[in-house]
N, C-alpha and C. Protein backbone atom coordinates (compact mmCIF):
# COMPACT_ATOMS: atom_id res chain seq x y z
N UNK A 1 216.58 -46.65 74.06
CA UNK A 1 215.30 -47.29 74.29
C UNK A 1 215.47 -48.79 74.38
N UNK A 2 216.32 -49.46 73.55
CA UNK A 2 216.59 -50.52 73.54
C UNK A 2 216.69 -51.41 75.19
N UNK A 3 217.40 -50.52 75.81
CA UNK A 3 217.92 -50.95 76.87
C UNK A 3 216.91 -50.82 78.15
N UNK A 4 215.73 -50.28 77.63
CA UNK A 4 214.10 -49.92 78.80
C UNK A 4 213.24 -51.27 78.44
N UNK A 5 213.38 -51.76 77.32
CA UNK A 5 212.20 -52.79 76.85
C UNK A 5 213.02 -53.91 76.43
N UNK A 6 212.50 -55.06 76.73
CA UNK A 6 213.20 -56.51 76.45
C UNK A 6 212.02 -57.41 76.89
N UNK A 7 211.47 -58.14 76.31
CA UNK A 7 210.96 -59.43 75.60
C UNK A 7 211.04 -60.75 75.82
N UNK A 8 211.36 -61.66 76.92
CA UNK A 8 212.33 -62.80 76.53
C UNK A 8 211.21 -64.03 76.21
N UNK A 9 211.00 -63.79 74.17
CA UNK A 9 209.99 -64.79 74.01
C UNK A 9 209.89 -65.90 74.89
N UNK A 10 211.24 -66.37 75.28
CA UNK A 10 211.31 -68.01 75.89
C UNK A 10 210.02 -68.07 76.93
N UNK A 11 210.02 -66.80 78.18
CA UNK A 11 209.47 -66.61 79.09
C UNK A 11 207.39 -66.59 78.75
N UNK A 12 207.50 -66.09 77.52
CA UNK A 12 206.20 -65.51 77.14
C UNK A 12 205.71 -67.13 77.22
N UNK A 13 206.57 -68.07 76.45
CA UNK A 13 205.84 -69.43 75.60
C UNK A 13 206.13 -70.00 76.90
N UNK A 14 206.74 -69.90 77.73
CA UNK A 14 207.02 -70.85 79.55
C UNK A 14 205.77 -70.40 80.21
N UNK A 15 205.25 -69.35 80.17
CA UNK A 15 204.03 -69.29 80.69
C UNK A 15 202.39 -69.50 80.17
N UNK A 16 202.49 -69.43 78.89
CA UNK A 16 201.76 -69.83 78.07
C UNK A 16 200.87 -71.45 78.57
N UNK A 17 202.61 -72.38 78.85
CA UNK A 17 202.27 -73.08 78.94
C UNK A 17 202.00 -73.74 80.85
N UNK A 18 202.55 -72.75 81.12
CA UNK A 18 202.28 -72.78 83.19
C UNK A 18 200.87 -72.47 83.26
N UNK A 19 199.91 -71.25 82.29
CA UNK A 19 198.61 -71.51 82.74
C UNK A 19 197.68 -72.26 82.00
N UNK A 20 198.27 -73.19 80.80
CA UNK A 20 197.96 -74.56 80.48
C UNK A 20 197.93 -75.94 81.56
N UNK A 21 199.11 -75.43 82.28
CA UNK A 21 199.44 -76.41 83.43
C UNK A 21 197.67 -76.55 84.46
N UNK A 22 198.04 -74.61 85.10
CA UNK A 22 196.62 -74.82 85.74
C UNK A 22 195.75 -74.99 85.61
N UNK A 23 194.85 -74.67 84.41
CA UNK A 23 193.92 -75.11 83.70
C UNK A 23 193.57 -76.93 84.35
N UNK A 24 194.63 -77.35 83.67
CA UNK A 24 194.80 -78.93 83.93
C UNK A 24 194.86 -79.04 85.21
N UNK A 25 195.35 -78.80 86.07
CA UNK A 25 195.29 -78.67 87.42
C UNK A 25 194.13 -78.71 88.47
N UNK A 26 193.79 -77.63 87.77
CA UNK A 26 192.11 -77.11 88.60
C UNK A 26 191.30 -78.50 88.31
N UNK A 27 191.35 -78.51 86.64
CA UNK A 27 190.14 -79.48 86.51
C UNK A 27 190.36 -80.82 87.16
N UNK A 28 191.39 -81.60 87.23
CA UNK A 28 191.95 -82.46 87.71
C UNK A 28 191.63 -82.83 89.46
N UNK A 29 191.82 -81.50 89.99
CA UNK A 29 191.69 -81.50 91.57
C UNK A 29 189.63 -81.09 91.74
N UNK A 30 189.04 -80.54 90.92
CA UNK A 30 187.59 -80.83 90.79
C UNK A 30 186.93 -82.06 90.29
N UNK A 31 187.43 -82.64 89.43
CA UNK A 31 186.89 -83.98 89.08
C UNK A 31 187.20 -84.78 90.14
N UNK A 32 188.35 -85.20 90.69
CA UNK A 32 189.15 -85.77 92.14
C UNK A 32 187.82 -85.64 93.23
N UNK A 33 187.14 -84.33 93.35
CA UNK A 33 186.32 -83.96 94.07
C UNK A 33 184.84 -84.63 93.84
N UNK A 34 184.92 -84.76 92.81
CA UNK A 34 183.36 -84.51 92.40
C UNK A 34 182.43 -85.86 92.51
N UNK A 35 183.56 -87.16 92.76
CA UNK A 35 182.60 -88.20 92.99
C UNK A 35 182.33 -88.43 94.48
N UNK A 36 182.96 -87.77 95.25
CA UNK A 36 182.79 -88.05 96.90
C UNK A 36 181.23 -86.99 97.16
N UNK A 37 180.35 -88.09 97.68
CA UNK A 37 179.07 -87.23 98.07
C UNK A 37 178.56 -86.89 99.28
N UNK A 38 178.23 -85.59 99.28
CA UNK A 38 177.91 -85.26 100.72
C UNK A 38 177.31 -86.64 101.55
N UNK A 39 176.43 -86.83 100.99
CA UNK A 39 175.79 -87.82 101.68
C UNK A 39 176.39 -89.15 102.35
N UNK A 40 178.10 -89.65 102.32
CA UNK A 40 178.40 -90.46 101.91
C UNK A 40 179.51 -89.80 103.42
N UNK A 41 179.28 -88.87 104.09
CA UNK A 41 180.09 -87.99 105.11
C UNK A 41 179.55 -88.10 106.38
N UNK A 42 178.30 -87.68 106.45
CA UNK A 42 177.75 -87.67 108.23
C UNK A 42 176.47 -86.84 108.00
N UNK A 43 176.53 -86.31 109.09
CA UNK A 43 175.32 -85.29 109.22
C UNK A 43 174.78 -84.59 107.95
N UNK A 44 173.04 -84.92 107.95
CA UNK A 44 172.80 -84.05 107.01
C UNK A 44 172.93 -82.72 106.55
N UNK A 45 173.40 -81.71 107.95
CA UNK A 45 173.84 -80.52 107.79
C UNK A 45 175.22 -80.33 106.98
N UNK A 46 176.14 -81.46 107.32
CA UNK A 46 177.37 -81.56 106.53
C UNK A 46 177.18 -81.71 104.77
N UNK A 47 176.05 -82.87 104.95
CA UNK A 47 176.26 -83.35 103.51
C UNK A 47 176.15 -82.59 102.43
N UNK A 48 174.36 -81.45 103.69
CA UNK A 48 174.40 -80.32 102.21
C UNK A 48 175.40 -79.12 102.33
N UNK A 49 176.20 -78.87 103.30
CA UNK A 49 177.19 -77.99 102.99
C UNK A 49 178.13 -78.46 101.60
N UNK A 50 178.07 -79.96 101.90
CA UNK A 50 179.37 -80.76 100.53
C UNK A 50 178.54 -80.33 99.66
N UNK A 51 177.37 -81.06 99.77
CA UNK A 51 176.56 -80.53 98.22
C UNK A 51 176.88 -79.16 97.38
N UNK A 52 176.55 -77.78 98.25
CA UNK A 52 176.69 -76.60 98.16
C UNK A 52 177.93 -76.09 97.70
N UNK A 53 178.45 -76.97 98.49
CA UNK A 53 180.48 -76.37 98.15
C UNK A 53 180.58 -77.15 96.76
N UNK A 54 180.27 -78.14 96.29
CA UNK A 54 180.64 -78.75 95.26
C UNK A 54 179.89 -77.99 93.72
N UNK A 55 178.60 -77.61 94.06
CA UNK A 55 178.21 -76.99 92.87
C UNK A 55 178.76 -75.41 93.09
N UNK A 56 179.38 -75.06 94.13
CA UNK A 56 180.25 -73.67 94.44
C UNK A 56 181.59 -73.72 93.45
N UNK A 57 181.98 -75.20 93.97
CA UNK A 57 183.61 -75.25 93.56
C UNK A 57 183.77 -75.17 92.00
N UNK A 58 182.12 -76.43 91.24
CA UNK A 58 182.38 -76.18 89.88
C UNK A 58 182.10 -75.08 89.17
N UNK A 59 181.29 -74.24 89.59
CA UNK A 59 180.73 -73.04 89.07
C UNK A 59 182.54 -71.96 88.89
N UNK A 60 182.79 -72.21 89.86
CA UNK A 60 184.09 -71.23 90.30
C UNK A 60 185.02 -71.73 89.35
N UNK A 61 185.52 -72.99 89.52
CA UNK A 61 186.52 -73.70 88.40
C UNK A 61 186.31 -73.11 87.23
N UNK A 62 184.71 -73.52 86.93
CA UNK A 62 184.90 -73.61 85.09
C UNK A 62 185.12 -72.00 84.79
N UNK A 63 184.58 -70.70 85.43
CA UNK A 63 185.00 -69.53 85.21
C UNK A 63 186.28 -69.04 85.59
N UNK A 64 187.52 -70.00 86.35
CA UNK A 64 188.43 -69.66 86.39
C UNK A 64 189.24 -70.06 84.94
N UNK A 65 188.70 -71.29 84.82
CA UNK A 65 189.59 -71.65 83.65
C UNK A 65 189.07 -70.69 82.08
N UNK A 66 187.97 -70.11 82.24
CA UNK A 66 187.77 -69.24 80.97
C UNK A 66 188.13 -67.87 80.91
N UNK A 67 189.02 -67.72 82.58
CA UNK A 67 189.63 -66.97 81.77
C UNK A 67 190.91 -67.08 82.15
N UNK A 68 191.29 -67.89 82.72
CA UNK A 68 192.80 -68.15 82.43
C UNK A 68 193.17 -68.59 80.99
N UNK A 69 192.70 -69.33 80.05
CA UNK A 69 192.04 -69.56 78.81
C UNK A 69 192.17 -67.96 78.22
N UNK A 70 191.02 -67.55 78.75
CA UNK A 70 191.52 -66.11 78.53
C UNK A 70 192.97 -65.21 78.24
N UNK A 71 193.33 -65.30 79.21
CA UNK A 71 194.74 -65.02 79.72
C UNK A 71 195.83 -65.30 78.61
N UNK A 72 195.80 -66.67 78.94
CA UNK A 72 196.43 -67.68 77.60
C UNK A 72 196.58 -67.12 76.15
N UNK A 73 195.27 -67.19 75.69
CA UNK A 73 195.23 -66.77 74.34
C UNK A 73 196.52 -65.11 74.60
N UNK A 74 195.67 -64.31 75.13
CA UNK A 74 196.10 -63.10 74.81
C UNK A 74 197.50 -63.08 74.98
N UNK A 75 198.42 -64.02 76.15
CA UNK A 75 199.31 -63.76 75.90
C UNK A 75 200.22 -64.79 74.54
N UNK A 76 199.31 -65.70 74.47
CA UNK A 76 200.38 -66.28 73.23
C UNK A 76 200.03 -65.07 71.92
N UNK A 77 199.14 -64.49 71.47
CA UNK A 77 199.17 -63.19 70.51
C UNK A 77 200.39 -62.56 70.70
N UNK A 78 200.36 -61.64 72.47
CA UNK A 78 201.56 -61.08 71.93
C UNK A 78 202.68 -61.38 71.88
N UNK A 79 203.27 -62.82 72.35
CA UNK A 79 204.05 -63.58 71.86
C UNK A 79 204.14 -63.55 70.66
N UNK A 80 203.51 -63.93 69.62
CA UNK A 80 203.48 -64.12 68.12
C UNK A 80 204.10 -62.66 67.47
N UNK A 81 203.09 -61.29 68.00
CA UNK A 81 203.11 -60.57 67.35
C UNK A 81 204.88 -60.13 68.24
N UNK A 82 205.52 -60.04 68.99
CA UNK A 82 206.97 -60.42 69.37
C UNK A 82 207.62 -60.84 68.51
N UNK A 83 207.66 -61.88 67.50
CA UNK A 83 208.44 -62.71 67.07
C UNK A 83 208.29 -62.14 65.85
N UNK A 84 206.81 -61.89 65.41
CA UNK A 84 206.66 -61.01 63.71
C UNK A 84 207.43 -59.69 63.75
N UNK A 85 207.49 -58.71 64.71
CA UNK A 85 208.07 -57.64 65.32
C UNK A 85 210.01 -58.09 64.88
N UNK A 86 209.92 -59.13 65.79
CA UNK A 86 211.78 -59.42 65.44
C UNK A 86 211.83 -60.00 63.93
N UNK A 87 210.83 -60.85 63.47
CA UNK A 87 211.21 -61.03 62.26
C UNK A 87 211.21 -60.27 61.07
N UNK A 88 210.52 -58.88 61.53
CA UNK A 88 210.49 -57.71 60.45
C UNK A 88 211.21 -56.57 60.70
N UNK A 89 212.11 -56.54 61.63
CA UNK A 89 213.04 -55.78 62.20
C UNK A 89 214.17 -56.27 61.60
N UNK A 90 214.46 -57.38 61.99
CA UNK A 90 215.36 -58.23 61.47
C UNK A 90 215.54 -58.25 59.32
N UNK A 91 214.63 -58.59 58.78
CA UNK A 91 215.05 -58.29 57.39
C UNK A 91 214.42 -56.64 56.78
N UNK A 92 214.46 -55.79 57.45
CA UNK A 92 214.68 -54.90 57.28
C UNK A 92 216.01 -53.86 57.51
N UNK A 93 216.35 -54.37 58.77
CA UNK A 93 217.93 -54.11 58.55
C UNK A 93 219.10 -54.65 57.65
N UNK A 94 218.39 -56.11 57.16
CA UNK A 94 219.36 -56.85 56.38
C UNK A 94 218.92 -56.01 55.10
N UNK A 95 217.75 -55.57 54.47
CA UNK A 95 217.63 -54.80 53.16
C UNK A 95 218.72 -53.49 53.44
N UNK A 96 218.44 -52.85 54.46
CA UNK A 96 219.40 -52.03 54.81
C UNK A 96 220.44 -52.22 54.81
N UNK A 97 221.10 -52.71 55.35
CA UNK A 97 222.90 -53.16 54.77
C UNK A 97 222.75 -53.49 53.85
N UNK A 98 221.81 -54.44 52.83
CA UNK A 98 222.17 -54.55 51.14
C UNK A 98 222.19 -53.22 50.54
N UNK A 99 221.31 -52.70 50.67
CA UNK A 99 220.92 -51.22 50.14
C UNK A 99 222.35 -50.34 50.20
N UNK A 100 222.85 -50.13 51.44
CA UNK A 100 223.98 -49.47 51.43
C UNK A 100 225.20 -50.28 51.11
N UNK A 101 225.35 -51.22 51.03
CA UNK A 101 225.85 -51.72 50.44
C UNK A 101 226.33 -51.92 49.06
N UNK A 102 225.18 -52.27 48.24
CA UNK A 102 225.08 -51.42 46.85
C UNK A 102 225.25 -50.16 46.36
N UNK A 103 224.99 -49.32 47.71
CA UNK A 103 225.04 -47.87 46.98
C UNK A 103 226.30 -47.27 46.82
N UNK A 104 227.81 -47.95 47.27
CA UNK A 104 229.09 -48.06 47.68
C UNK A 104 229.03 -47.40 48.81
N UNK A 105 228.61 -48.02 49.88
CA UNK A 105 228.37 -47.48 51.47
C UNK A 105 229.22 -48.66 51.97
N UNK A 106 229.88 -49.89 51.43
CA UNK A 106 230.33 -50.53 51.94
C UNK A 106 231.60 -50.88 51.43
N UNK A 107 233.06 -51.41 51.90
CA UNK A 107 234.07 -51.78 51.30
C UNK A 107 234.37 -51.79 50.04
């Protein structure tokens, strides 16, 4: 079984922090956006398309980022619960070799 399932915390906490990245990203390239005003473009047909697209774009942003946010959390959990997993695997085998160890199971 060992050899079907593998883990590589490093990867879990590298992405953790890649959709921290976008998060920052999105908001960054919407704020960038958000002071240019339709009105400030041409035609009034244009301006209120900008208008429209802009309360489109933030509506869209802020629910992307809640749940990439989303996302985030859940995967840093099972990250954590990964590492509690190896760290109770880990001194449980070490009780185990003491154990047999003591019991003259060893040298």
């Amino acid at each position: 079984m060992g050899n079907h399932l593998k883990t590589d915390i490093g990867q879990l906490d590298q992405f953790v922090h890649t959709l921290n990245d976008s998060v920052k990203d999105l908001e960054e390239a919407r704020s960038a956006l958000e002071h240019v005003r339709g009105d400030q473009i041409g035609t009034s047909r244009l301006d209120q398309a900008c208008d429209d697209f802009q309360k489109r774009w933030k509506y869209g942003s802020e629910q992307l980022s809640e749940m990439i946010g989303a996302i985030k959390e859940g995967v840093k959990a099972n990250k954590l619960s990964y590492e509690e997993m190896e760290t109770n695997l880990a001194k449980a085998l070490k009780q185990m070799e003491q154990q047999g160890t003591s019991a003259g199971g060893g040298k």
